[in-house]
Protein backbone atom coordinates (compact mmCIF):
# COMPACT_ATOMS: atom_id res chain seq x y z
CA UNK A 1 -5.18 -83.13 31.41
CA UNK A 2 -3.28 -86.33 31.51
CA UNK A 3 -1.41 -87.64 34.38
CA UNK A 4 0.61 -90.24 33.36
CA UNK A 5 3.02 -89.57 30.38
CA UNK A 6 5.01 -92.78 29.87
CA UNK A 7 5.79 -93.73 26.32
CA UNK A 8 4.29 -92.35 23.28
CA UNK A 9 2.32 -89.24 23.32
CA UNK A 10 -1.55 -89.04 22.40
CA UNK A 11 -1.78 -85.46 22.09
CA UNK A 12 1.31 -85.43 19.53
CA UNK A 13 0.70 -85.86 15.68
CA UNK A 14 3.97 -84.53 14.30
CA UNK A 15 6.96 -82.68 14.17
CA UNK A 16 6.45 -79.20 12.55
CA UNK A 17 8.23 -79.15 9.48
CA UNK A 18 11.46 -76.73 8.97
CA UNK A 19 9.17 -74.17 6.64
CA UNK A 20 7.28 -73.45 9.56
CA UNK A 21 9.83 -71.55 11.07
CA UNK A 22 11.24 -69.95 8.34
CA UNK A 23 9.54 -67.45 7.94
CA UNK A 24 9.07 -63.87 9.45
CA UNK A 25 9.62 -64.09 13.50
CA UNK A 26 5.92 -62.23 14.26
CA UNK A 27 3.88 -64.63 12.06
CA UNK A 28 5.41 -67.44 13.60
CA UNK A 29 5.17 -66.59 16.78
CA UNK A 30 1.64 -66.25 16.59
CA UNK A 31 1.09 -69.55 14.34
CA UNK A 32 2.68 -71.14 17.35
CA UNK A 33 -0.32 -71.22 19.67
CA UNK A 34 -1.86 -74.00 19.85
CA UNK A 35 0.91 -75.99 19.12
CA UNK A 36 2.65 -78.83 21.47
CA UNK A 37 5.92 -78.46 23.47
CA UNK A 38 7.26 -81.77 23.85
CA UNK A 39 9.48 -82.67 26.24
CA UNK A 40 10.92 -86.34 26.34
CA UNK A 41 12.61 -87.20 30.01
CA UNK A 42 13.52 -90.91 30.10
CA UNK A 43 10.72 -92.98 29.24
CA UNK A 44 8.09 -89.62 30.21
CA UNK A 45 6.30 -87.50 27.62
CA UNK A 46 5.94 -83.74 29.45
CA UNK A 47 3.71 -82.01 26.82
CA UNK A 48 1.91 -79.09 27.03
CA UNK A 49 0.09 -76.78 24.67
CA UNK A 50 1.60 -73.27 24.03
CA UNK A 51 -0.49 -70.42 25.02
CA UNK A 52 1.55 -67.10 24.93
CA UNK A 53 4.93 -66.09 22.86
CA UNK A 54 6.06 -63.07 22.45
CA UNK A 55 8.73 -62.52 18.97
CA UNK A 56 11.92 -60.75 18.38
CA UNK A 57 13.35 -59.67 15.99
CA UNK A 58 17.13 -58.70 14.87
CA UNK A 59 18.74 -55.32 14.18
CA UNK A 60 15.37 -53.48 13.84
CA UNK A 61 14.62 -54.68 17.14
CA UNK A 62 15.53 -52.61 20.03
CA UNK A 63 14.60 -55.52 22.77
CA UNK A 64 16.20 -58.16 21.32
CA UNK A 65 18.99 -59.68 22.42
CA UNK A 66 20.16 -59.50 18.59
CA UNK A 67 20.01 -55.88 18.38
CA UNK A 68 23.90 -55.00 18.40
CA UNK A 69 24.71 -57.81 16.84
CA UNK A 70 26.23 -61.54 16.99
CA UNK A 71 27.67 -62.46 20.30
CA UNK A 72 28.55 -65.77 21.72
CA UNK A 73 25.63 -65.60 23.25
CA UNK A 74 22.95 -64.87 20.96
CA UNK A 75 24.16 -67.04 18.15
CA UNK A 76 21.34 -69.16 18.30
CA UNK A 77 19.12 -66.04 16.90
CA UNK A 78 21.27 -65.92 13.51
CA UNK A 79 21.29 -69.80 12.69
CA UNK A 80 19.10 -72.73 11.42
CA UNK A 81 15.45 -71.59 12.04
CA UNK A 82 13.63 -74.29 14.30
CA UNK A 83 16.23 -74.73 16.83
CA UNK A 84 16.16 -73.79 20.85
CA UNK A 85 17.53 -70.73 22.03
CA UNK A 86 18.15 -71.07 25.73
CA UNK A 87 19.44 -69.09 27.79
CA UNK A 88 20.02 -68.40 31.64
CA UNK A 89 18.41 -65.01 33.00
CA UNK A 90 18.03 -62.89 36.39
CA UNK A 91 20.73 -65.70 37.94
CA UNK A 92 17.37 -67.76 38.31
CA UNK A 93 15.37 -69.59 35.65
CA UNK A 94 16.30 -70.25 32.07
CA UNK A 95 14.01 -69.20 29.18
CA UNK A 96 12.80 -71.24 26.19
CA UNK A 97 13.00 -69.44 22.38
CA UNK A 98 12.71 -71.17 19.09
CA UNK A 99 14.47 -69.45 16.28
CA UNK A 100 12.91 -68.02 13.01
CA UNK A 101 14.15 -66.73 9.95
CA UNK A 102 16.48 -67.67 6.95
CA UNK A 103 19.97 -68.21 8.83
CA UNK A 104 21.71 -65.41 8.92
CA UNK A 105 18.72 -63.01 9.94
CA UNK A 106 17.70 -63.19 13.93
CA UNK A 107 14.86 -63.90 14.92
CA UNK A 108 13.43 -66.05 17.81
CA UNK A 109 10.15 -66.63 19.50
CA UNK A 110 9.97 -66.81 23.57
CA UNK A 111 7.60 -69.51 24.84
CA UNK A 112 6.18 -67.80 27.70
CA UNK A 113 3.31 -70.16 28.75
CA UNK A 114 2.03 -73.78 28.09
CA UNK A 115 -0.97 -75.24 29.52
CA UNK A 116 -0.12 -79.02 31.05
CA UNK A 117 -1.71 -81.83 28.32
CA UNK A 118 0.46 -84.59 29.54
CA UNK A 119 2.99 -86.12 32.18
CA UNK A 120 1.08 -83.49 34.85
CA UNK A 121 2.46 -86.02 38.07
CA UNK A 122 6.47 -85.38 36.92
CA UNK A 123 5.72 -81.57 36.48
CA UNK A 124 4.49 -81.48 39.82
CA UNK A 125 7.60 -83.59 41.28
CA UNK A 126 9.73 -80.57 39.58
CA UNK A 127 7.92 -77.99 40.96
CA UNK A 128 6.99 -78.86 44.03
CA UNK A 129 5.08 -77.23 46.73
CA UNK A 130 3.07 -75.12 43.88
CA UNK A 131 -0.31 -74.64 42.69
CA UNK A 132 -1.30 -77.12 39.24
CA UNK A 133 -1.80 -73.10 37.51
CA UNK A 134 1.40 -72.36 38.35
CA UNK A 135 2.97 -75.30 36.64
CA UNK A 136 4.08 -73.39 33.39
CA UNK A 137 2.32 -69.77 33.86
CA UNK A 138 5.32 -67.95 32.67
CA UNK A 139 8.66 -68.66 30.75
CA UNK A 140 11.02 -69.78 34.37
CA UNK A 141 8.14 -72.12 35.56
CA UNK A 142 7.14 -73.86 32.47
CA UNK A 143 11.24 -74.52 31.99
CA UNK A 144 11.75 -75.89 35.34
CA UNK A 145 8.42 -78.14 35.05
CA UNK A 146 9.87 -79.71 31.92
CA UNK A 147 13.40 -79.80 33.10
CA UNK A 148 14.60 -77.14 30.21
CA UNK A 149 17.69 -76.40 30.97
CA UNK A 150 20.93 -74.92 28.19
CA UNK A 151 21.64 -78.64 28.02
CA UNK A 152 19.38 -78.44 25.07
CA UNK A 153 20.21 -74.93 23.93
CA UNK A 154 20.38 -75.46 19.78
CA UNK A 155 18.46 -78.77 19.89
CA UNK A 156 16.98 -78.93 16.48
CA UNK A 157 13.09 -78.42 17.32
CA UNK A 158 12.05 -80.42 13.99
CA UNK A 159 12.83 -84.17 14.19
CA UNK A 160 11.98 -85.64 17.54
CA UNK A 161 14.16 -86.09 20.53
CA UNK A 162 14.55 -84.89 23.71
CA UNK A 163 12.91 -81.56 22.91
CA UNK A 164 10.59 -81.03 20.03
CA UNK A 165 7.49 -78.80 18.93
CA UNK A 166 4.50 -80.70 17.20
CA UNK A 167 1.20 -80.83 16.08
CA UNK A 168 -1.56 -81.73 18.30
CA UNK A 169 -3.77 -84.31 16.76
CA UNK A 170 -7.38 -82.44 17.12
CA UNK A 171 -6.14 -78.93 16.78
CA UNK A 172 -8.73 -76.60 18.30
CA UNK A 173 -9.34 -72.49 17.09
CA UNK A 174 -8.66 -70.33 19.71
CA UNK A 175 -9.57 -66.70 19.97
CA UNK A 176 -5.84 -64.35 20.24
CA UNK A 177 -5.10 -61.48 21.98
CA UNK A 178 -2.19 -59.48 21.39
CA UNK A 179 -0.18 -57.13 23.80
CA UNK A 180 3.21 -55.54 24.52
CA UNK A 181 5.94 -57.38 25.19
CA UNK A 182 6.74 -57.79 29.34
CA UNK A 183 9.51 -56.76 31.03
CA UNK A 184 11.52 -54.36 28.29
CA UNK A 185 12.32 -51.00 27.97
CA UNK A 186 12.45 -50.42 24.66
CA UNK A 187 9.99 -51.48 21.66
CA UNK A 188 7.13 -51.35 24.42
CA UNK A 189 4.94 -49.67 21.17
CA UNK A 190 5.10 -53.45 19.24
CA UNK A 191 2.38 -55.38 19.92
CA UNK A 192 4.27 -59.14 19.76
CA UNK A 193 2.98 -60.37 22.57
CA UNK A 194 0.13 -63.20 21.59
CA UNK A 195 -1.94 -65.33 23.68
CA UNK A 196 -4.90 -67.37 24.05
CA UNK A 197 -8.06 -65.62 25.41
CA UNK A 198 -9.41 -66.71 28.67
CA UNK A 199 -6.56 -69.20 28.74
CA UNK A 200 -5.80 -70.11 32.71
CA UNK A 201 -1.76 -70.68 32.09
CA UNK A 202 -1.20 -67.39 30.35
CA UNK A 203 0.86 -65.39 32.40
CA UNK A 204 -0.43 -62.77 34.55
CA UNK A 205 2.01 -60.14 33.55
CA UNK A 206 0.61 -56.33 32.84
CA UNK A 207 1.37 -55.45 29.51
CA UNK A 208 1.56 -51.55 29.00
CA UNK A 209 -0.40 -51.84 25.68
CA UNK A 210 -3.12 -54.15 25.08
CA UNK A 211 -5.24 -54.60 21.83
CA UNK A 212 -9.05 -54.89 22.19
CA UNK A 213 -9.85 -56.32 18.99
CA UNK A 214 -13.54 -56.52 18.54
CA UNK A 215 -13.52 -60.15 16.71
CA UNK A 216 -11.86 -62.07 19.32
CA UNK A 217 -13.23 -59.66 22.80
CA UNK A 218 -10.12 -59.71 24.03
């Protein structure tokens, strides 16, 4: 991991490309491991490497927030795919999405864990006081260690900026699990959770289902 982060990136290549995202919420969520969160902060580069999503979908979705509908505050879900959907949740932390799906159709992916690439010394300035695996282990921590906040909510996530998902430059196959989405009540039988095996920053939430496929040991 690198520690310094000032000026350009050398774990970025580019920018995914709009197409990316427009396509069915599931597939991208799990196409988006691997990839680079990018977070630009004055002259710092905060980048890490995502390592578990979990997708959600619209109408047919029970624990989505798009499930009844459009609502001020879910409009996000039902616009351009590859912006951020941000929002503010248990009056603590805020949580990251990027959207999916022709507009007009929800869909969003949560970012629920990236593992620190670069700009590890500000991370650790915003989250003081805590372990370097407990930088971005879950969706509140990896937000406040790249100063995410619904400032950016609706960024657009293709073109560089302030916030920005990209390509890494030596892109690296990773075995996937997949599990149950955490902390819902409904749609606990969908298996949208994804994640990379063995991975130190995923999360260490219980899933109530877990696949064991045999390819990937997981």
């Amino acid at each position: 991991m690198g520690d310094g982060g000032i000026g350009i990136s050398l774990s970025v290549a580019g920018t995914l490309p709009r197409e990316f995202y427009v396509r069915g919420t599931v597939v991208v969520a799990r196409d988006l491991l691997g990839k680079l969160l990018v977070r630009r902060r004055g002259s710092a580069s905060l980048v890490g490497r995502i390592v578990e999503v979990e997708a959600y979908r619209g109408g047919d979705d029970p624990a989505s927030h798009a499930f009844r509908g459009r609502t001020l505050r879910n409009m996000p879900m039902f616009g351009e795919a590859g912006h951020a959907y941000i929002y503010f949740t248990y009056g603590n932390h805020y949580c990251l999405n990027v959207t999916t799906q022709p507009a007009g159709k929800a869909g969003a992916v949560l970012i629920r864990a990236v593992e620190p690439l670069e700009g590890i010394s500000v991370m650790r300035e915003l989250r003081s006081g805590v372990n370097d695996l407990q930088l971005t282990s879950g969706p509140g921590k990896l937000t406040k260690a790249l100063d995410i906040d619904k400032s950016l909510n609706e960024i657009d996530l293709t073109h560089t900026g302030p916030l920005y998902v990209a390509n890494p430059r030596h892109e690296e196959r990773v075995a996937v699990c997949r599990s149950s989405r955490i902390g819902i009540r409904l749609g606990k039988e969908r298996l949208w959770r994804f994640y990379v095996k063995s991975n130190p920053y995923v999360s260490r939430a219980k899933p109530i289902i877990q696949r064991h496929p045999s390819s990937s040991g997981c």
